[in-house]
C-alpha atoms as a PDB file:
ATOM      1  CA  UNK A   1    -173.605  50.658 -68.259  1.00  0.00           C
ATOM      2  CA  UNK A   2    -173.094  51.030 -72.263  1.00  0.00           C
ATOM      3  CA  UNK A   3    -176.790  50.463 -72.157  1.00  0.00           C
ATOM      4  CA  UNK A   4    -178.035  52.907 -69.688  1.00  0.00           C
ATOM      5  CA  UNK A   5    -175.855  55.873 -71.406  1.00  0.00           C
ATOM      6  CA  UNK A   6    -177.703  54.585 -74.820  1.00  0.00           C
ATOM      7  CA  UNK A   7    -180.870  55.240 -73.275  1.00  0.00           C
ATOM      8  CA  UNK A   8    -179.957  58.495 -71.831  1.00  0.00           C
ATOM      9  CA  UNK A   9    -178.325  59.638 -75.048  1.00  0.00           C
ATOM     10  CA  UNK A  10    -181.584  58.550 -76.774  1.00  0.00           C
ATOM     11  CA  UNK A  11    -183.775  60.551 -73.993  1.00  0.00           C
ATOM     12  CA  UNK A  12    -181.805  63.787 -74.421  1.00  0.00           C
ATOM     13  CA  UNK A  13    -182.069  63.258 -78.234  1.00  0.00           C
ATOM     14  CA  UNK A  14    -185.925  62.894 -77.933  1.00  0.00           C
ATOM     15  CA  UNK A  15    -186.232  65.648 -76.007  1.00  0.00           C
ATOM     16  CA  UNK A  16    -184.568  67.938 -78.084  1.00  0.00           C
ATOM     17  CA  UNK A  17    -186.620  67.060 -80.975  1.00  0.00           C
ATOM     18  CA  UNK A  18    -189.574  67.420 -79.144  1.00  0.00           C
ATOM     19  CA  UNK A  19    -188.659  70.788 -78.080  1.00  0.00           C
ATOM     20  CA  UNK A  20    -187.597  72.034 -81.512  1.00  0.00           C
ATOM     21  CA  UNK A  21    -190.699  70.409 -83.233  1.00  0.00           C
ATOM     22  CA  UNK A  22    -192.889  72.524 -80.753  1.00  0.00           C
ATOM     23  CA  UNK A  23    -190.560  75.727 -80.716  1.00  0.00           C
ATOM     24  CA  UNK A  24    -191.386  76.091 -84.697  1.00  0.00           C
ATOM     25  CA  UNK A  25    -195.293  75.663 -84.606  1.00  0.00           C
ATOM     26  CA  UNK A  26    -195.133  78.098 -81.726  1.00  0.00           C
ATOM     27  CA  UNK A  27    -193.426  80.190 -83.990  1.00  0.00           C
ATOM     28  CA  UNK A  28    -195.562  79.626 -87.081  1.00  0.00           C
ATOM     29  CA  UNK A  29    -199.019  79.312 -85.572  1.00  0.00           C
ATOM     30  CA  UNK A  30    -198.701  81.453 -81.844  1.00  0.00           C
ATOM     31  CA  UNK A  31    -196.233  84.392 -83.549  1.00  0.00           C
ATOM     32  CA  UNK A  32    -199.458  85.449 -85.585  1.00  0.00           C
ATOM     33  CA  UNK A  33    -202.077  84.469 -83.163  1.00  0.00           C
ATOM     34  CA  UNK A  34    -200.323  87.203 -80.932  1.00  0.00           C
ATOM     35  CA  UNK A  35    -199.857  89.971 -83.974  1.00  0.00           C
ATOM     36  CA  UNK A  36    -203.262  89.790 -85.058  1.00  0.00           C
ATOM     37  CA  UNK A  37    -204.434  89.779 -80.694  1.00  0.00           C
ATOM     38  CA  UNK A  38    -202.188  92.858 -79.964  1.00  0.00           C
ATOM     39  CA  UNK A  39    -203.253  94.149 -83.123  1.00  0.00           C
ATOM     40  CA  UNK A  40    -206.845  94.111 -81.669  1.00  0.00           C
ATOM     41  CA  UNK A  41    -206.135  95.457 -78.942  1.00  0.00           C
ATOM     42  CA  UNK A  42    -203.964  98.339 -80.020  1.00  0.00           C
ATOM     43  CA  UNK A  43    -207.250  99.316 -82.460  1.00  0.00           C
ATOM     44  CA  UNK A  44    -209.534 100.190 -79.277  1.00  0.00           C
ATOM     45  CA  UNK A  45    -212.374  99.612 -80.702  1.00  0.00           C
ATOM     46  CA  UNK A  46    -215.939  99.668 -79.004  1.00  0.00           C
ATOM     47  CA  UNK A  47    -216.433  95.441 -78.495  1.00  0.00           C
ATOM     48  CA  UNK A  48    -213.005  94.257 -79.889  1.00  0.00           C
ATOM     49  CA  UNK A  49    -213.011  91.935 -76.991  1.00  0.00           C
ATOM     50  CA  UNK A  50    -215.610  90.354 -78.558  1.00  0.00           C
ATOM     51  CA  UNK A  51    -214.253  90.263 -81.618  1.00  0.00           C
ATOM     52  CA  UNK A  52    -211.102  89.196 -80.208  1.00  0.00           C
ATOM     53  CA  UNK A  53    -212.481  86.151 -78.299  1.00  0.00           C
ATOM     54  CA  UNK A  54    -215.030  85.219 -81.310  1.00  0.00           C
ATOM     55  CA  UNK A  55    -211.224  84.962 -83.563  1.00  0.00           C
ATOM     56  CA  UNK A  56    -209.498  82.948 -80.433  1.00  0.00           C
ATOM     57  CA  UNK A  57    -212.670  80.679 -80.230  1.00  0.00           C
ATOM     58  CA  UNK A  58    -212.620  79.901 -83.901  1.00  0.00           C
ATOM     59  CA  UNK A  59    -208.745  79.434 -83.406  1.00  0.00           C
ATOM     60  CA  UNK A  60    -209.668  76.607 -80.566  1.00  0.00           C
ATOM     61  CA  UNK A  61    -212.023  74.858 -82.672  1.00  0.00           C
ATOM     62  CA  UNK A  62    -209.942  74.883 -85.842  1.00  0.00           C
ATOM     63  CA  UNK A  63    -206.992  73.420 -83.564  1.00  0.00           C
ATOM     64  CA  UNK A  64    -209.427  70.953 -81.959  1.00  0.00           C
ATOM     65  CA  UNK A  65    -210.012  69.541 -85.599  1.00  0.00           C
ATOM     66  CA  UNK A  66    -206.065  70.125 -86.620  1.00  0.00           C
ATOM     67  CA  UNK A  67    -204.567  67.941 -83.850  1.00  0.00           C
ATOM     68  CA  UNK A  68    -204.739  65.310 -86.109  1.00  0.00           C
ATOM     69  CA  UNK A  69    -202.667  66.481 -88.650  1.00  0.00           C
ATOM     70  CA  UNK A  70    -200.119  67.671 -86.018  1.00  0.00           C
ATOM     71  CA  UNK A  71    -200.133  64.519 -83.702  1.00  0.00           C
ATOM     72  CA  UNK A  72    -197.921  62.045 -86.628  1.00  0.00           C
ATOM     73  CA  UNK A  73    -195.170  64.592 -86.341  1.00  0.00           C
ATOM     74  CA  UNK A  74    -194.755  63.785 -82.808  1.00  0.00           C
ATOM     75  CA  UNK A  75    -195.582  59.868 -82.709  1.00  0.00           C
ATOM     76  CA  UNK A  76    -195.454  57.335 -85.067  1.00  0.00           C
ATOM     77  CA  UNK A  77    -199.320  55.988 -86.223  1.00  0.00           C
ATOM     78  CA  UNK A  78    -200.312  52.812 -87.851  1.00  0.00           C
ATOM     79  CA  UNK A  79    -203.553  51.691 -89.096  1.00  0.00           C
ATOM     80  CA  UNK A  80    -204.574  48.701 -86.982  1.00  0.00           C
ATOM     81  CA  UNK A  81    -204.740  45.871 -89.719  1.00  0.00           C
ATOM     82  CA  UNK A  82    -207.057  43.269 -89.774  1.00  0.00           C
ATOM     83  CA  UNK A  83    -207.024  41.515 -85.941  1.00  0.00           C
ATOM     84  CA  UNK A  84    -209.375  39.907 -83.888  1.00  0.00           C
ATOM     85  CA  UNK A  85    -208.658  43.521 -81.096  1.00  0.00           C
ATOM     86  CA  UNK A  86    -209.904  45.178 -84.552  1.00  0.00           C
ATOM     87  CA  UNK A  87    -213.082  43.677 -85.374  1.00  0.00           C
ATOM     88  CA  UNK A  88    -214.027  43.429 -81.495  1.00  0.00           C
ATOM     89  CA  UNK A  89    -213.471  47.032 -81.582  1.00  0.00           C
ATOM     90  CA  UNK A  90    -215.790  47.938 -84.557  1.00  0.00           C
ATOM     91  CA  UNK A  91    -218.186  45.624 -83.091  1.00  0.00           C
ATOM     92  CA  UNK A  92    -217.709  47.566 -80.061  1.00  0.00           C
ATOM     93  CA  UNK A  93    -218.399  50.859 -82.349  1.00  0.00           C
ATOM     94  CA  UNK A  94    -221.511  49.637 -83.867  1.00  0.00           C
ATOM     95  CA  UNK A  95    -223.417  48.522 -80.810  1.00  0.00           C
ATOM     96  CA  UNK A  96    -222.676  51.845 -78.975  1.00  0.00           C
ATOM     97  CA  UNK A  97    -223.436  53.616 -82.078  1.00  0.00           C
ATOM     98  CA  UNK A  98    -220.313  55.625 -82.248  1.00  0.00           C
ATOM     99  CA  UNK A  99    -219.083  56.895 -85.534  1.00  0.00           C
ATOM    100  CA  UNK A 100    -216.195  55.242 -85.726  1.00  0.00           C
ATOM    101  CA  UNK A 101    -213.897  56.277 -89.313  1.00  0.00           C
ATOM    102  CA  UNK A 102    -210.702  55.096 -87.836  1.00  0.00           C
ATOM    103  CA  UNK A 103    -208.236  52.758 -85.613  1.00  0.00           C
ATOM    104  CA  UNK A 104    -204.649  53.859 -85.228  1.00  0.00           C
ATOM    105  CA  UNK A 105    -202.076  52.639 -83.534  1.00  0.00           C
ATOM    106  CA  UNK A 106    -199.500  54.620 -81.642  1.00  0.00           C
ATOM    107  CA  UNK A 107    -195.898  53.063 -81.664  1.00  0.00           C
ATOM    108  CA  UNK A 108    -194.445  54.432 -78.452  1.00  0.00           C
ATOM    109  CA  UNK A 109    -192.826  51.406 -77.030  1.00  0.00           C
ATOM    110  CA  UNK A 110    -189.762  52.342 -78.498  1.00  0.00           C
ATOM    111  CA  UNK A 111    -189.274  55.773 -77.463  1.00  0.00           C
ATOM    112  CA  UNK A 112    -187.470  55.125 -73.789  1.00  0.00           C
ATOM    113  CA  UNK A 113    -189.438  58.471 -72.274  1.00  0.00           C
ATOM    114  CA  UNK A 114    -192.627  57.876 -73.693  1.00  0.00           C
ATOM    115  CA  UNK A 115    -193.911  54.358 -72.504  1.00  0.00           C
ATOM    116  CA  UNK A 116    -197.036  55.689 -71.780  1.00  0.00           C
ATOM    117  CA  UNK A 117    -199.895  53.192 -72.059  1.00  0.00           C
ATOM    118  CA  UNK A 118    -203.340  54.689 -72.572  1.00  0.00           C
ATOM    119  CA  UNK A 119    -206.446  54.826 -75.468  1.00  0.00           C
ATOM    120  CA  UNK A 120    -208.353  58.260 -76.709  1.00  0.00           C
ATOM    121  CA  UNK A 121    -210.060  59.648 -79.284  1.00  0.00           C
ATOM    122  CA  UNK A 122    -208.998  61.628 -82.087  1.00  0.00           C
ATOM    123  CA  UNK A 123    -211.152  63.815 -84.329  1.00  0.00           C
ATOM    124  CA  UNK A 124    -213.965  66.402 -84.843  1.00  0.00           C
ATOM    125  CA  UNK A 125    -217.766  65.705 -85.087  1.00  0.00           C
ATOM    126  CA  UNK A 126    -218.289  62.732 -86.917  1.00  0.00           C
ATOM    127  CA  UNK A 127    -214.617  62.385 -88.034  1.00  0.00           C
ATOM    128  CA  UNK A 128    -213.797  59.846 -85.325  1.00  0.00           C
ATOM    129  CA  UNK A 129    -210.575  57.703 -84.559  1.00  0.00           C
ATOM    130  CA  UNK A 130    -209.409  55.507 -82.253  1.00  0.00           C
ATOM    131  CA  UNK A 131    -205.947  55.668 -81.015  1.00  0.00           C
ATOM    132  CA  UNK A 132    -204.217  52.716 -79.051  1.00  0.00           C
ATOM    133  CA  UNK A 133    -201.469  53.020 -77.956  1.00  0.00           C
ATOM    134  CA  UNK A 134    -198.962  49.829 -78.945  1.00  0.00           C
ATOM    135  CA  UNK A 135    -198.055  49.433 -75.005  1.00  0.00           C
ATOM    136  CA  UNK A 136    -201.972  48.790 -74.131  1.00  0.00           C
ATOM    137  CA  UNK A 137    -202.140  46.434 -76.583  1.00  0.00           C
ATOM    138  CA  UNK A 138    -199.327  44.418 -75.486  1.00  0.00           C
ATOM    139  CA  UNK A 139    -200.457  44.320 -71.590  1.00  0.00           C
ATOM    140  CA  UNK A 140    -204.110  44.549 -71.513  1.00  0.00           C
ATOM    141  CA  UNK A 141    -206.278  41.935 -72.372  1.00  0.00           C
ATOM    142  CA  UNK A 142    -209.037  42.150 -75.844  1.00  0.00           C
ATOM    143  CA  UNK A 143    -211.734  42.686 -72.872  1.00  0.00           C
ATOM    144  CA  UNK A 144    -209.783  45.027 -70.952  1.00  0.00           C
ATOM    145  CA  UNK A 145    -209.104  47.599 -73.870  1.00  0.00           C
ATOM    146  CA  UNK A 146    -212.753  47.385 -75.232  1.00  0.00           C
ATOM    147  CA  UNK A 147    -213.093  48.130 -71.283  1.00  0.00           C
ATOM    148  CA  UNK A 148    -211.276  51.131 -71.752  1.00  0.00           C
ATOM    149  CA  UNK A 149    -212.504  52.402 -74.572  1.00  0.00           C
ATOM    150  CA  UNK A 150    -216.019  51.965 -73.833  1.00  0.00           C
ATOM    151  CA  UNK A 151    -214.870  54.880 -71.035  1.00  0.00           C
ATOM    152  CA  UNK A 152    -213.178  57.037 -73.735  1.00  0.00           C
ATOM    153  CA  UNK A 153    -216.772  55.942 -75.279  1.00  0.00           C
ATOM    154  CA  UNK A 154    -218.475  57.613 -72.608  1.00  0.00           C
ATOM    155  CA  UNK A 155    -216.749  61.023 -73.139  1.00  0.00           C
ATOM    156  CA  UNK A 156    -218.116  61.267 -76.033  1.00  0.00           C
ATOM    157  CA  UNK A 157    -221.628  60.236 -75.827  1.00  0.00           C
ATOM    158  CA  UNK A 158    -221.832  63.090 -72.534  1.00  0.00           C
ATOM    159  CA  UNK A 159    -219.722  65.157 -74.644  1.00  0.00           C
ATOM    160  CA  UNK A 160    -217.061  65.857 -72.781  1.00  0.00           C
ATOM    161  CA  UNK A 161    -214.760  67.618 -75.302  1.00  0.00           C
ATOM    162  CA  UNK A 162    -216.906  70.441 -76.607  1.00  0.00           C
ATOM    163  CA  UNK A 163    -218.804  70.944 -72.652  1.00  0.00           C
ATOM    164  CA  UNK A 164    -214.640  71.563 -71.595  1.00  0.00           C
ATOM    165  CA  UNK A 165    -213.838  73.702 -75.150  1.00  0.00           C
ATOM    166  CA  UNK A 166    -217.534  75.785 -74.155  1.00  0.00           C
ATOM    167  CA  UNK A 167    -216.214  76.565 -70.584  1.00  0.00           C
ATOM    168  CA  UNK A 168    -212.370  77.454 -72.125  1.00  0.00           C
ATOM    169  CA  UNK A 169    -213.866  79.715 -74.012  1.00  0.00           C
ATOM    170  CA  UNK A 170    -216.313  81.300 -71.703  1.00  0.00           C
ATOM    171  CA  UNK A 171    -212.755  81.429 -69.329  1.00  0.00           C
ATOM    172  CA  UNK A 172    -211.069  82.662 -72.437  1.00  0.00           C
ATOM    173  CA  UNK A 173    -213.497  85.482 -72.621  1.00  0.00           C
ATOM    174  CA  UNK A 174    -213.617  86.703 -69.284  1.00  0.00           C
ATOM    175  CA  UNK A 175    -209.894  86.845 -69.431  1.00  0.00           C
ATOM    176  CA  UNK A 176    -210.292  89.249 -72.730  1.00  0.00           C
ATOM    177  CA  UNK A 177    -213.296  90.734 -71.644  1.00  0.00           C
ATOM    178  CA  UNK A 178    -210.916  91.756 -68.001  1.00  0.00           C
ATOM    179  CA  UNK A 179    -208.047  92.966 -69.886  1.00  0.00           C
ATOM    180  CA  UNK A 180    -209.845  95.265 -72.489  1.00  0.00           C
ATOM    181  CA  UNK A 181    -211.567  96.657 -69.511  1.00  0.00           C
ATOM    182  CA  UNK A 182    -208.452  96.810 -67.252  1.00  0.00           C
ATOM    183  CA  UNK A 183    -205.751  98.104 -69.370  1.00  0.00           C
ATOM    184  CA  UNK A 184    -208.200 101.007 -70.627  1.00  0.00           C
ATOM    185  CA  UNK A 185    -207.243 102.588 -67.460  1.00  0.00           C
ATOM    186  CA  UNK A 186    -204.184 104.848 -67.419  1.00  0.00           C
ATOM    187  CA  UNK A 187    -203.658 104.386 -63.651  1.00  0.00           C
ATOM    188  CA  UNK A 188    -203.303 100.534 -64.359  1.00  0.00           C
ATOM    189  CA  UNK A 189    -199.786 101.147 -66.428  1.00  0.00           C
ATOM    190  CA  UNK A 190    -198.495 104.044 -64.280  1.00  0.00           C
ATOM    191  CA  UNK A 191    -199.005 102.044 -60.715  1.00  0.00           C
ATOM    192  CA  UNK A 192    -196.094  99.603 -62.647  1.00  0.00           C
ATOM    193  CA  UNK A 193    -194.167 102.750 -63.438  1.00  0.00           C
ATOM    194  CA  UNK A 194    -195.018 102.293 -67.053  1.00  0.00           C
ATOM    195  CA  UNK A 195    -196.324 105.575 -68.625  1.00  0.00           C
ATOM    196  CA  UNK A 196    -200.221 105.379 -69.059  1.00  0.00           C
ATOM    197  CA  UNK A 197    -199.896 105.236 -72.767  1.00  0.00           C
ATOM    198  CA  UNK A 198    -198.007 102.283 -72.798  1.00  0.00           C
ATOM    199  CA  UNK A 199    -199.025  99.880 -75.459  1.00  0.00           C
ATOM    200  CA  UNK A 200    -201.338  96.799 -75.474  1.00  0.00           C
ATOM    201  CA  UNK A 201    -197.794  94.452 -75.514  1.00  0.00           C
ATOM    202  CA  UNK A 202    -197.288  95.923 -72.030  1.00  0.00           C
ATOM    203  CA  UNK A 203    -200.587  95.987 -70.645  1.00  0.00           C
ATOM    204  CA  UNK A 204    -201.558  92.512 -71.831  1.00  0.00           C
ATOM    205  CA  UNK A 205    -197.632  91.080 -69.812  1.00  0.00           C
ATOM    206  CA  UNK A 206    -198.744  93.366 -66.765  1.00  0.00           C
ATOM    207  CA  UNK A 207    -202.535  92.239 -66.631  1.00  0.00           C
ATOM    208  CA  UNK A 208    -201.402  88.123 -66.868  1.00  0.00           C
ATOM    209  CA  UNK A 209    -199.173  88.784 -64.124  1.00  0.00           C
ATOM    210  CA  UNK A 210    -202.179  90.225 -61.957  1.00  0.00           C
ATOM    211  CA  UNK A 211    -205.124  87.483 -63.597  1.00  0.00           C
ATOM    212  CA  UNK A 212    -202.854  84.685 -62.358  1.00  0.00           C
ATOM    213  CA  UNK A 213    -203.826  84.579 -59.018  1.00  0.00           C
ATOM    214  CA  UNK A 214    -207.250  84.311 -60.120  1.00  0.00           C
ATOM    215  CA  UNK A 215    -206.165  81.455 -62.908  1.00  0.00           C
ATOM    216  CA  UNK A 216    -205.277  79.468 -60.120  1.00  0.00           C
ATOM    217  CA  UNK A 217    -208.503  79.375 -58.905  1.00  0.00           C
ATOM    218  CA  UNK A 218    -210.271  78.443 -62.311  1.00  0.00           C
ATOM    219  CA  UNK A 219    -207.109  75.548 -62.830  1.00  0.00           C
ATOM    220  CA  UNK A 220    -208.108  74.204 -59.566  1.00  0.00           C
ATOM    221  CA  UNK A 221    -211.740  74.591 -60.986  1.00  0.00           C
ATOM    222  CA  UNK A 222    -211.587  73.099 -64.456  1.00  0.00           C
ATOM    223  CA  UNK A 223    -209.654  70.491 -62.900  1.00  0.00           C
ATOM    224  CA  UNK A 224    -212.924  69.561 -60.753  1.00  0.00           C
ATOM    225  CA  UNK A 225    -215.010  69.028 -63.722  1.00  0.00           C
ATOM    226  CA  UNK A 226    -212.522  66.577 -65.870  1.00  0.00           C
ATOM    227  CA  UNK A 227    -212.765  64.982 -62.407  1.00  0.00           C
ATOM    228  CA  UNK A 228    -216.497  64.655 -62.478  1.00  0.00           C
ATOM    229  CA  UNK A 229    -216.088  64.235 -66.198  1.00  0.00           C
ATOM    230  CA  UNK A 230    -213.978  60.905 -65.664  1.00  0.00           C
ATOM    231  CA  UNK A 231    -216.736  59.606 -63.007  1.00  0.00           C
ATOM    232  CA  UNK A 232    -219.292  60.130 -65.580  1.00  0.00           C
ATOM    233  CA  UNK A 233    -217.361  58.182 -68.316  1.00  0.00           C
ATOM    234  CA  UNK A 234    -216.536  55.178 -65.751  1.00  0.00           C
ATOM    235  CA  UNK A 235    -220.024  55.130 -64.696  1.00  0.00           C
ATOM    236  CA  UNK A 236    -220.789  54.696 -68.850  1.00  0.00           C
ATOM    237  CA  UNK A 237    -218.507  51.855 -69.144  1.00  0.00           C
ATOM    238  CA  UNK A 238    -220.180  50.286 -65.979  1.00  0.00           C
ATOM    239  CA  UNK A 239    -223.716  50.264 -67.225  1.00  0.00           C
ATOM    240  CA  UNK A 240    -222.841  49.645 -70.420  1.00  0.00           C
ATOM    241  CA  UNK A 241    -221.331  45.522 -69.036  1.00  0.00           C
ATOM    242  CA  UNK A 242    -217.694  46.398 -69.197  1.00  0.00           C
ATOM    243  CA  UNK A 243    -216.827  44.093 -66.534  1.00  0.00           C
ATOM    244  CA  UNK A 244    -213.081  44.178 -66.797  1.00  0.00           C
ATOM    245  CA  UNK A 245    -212.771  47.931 -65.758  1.00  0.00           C
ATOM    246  CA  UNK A 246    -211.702  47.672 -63.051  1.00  0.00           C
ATOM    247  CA  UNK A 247    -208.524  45.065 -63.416  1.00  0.00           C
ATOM    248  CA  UNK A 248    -207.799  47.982 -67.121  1.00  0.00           C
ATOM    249  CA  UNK A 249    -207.385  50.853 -64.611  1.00  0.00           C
ATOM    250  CA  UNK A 250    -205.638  48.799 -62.544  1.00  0.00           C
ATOM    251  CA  UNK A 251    -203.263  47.423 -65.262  1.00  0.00           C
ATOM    252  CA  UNK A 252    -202.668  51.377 -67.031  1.00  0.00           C
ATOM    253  CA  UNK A 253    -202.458  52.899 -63.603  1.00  0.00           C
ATOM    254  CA  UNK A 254    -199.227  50.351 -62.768  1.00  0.00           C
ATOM    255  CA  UNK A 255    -197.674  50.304 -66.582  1.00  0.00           C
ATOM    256  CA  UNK A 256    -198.049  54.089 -66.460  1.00  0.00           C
ATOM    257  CA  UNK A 257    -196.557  54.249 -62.728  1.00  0.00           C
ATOM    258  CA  UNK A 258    -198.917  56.502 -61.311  1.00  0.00           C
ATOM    259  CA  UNK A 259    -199.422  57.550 -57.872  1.00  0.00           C
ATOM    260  CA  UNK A 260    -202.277  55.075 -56.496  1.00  0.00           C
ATOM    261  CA  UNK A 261    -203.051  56.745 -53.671  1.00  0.00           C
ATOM    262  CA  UNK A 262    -202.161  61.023 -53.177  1.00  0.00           C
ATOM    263  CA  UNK A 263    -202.798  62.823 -50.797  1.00  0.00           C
ATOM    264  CA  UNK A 264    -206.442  64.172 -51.527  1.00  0.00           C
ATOM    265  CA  UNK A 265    -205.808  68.193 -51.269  1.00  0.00           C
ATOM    266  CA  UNK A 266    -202.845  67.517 -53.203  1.00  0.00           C
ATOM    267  CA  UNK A 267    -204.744  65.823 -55.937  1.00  0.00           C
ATOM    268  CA  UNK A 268    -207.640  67.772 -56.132  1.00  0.00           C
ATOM    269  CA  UNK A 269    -205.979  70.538 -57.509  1.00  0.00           C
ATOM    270  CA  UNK A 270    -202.941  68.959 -59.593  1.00  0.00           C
ATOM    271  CA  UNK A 271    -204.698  65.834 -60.892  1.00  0.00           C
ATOM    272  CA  UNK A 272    -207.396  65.859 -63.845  1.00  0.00           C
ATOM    273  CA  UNK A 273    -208.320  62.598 -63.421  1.00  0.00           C
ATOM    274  CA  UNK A 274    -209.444  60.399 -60.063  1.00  0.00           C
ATOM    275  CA  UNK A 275    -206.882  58.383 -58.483  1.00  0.00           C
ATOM    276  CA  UNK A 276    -206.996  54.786 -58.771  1.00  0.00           C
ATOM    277  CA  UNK A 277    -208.245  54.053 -55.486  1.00  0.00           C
ATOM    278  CA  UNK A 278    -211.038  56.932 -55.935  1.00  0.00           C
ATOM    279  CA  UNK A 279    -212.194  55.038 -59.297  1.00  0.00           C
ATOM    280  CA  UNK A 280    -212.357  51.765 -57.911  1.00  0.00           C
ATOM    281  CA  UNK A 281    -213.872  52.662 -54.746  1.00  0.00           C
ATOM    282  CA  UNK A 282    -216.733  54.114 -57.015  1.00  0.00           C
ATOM    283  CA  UNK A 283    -217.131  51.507 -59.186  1.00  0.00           C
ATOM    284  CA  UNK A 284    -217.348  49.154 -56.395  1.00  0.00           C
ATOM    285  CA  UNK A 285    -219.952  51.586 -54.514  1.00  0.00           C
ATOM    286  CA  UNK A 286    -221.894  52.216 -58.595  1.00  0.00           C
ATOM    287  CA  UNK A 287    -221.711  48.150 -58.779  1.00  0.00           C
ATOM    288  CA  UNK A 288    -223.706  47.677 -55.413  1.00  0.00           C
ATOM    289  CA  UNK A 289    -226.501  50.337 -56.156  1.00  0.00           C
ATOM    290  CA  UNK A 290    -226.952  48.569 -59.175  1.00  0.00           C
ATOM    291  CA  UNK A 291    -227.326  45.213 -57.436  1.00  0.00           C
ATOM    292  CA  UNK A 292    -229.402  46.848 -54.942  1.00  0.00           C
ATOM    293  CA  UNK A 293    -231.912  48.446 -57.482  1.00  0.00           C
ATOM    294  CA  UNK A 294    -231.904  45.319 -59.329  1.00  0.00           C
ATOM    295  CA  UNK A 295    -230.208  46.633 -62.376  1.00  0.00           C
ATOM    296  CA  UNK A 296    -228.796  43.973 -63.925  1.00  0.00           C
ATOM    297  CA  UNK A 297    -226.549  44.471 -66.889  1.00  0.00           C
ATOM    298  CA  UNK A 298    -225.349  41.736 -68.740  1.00  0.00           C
ATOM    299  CA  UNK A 299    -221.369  41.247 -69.032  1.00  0.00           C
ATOM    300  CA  UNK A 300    -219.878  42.910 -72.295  1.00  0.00           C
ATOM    301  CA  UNK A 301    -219.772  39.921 -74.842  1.00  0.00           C
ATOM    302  CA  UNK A 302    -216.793  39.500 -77.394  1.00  0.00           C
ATOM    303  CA  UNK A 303    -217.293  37.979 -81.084  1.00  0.00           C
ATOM    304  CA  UNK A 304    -214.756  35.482 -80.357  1.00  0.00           C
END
C-alpha cells in the first residue's frame, strides 16, 4: 500500500510539472504568437492573410527544428555510448544512407506515467537523431529495434514529416484565409449579438467556434494520411529485409498496452496509426505478393 501511494504521489508530482513546464512556453512562445496574429488582423490590410499564414508557416518550421532544444526539458536524454545496439544502428544508417548525426537515449523507465516504449526521429534536414527510448531497449531484441527503426527509416526517405507540415499549412491557411474573409462581414458579429465593429479578438473566438465542425472533418482527414503514411513506412521496412517486424510491433503494441483490435469506425477517426492487427494483416498480405512476384529480399543481416 506504502508503495502504491508512492507511485501516485510521484504521478501527481509529474503531472504537475509537466503542466507548469508547458503553461510557461505557452506563455512565452503562444502569448506573442497571438499579439503579433490579432495584431494582423486588427491592421486589415489587403492580403494580411497571407502574410499572416507566411509568419505562422515560418513559426511551424522554426518549431519543427526547435523541438530539440525543448524535448530535454521534458525527458531525460543520454548519448548511447559505445554498444553493440550502437554500431548495428550506424551500420543500419550507412547502408540506408540516412544522415544519421545522433543516437539518444530517452530514460523514461523511471517516470511511473510515462513507460512508453517506442523509437523516432529527431531533427531538421540533415540534422538527424535517433531517439530510443530506454524501455525498447530493454524488451526488444538488437534485430527487433533496427526493425523498428528501419520503419521510422521509411518516414523519412517518403518524407513523411514535411508532406504532413505542407498539408498543416495549406489547412492552416484555409483556416486564415476563412476568417479574414468571414469576420470582414459586419452581419457575422451582430448574428452573436456582438456589435459589427467588434474586434479581431472576438471575431477570431466566434469564427473557431463555427470552423470546428468543419475541423472535425479535416482531423478525421489528416488522420487518414498518417494512416497511409504508417503503411508506407511498414511496407519500407519490409522490402528493405527487416524480418523481425512483425514480432517489434507486436512486442511495443503489448509494452505500450494498446488496443489490438478497435472497433474500425472508432479507429479510423481517433487513431493515427493502424492497429496491430491491421499492420500485421498487411505485412502478411505485402509478404505473399512478394513471394508471389518472386521478390526475394534477403533477411536484414547484423555485424555481430
Amino acid at each position: 500500500q506504502s508503495i502504491n501511494m508512492q507511485n501516485s504521489s510521484s504521478v501527481i508530482l509529474l503531472w504537475i510539472k509537466t503542466q507548469g513546464k508547458m503553461l510557461l512556453l505557452s506563455l512565452l512562445f503562444g502569448g506573442p504568437v497571438l499579439f503579433l496574429i490579432l495584431l494582423v488582423l486588427e491592421g486589415g490590410q489587403r492580403y494580411h492573410w497571407f502574410y499572416l499564414c507566411f509568419f505562422l508557416a515560418s513559426s511551424a518550421l522554426f518549431f519543427t527544428d526547435f523541438y530539440q532544444v525543448l524535448a530535454p526539458w521534458f525527458n531525460n536524454f543520454t548519448i548511447l555510448r559505445n554498444s553493440e545496439l550502437r554500431d548495428e544502428i550506424i551500420v543500419l544508417a550507412e547502408k540506408l544512407k540516412f544522415p544519421l548525426t545522433e543516437i539518444l537515449l530517452l530514460e523514461s523507465s523511471d517516470q511511473v506515467a510515462f513507460s512508453h516504449s517506442n523509437a523516432f526521429i529527431m531533427g531538421f534536414l540533415s540534422n538527424k537523431k535517433i531517439v530510443l527510448y530506454d524501455n525498447l531497449v530493454k524488451n526488444l531484441k538488437t534485430k527487433e529495434i533496427l526493425a523498428i527503426l528501419g520503419h521510422e527509416i521509411g518516414h523519412y526517405k517518403y518524407m513523411h514529416t514535411y508532406k504532413t507540415l505542407f498539408i498543416q499549412v495549406c489547412c492552416l491557411g484555409n483556416f486564415v484565409w476563412a476568417i479574414s474573409q468571414v469576420t470582414a462581414i459586419p452581419e457575422f458579429h451582430t448574428s452573436f449579438g456582438f456589435d459589427e465593429r467588434a474586434g479581431a479578438s472576438v471575431g477570431l473566438v466566434l469564427f473557431a467556434y463555427v470552423y470546428s465542425s468543419f475541423a472535425n472533418i479535416l482531423h478525421w482527414g489528416m488522420n487518414e494520411i498518417s494512416r497511409r503514411f504508417e503503411y508506407a513506412a511498414d511496407v519500407y521496412a519490409v522490402e528493405n529485409g527487416f524480418d523481425k517486424l512483425e514480432n517489434a510491433l507486436i512486442k511495443v503494441h503489448s509494452n505500450n498496452l494498446s488496443n489490438l483490435s478497435p472497433d474500425s469506425w472508432y479507429a479510423h477517426y481517433y487513431y493515427s496509426h493502424p492497429s496491430l492487427e491491421e499492420r500485421l494483416t498487411m505485412i502478411t498480405r505485402l509478404r505473399e505478393e512478394m513471394q508471389k512476384e518472386g521478390r526475394q529480399v534477403q533477411p536484414w543481416r547484423t555485424i555481430t
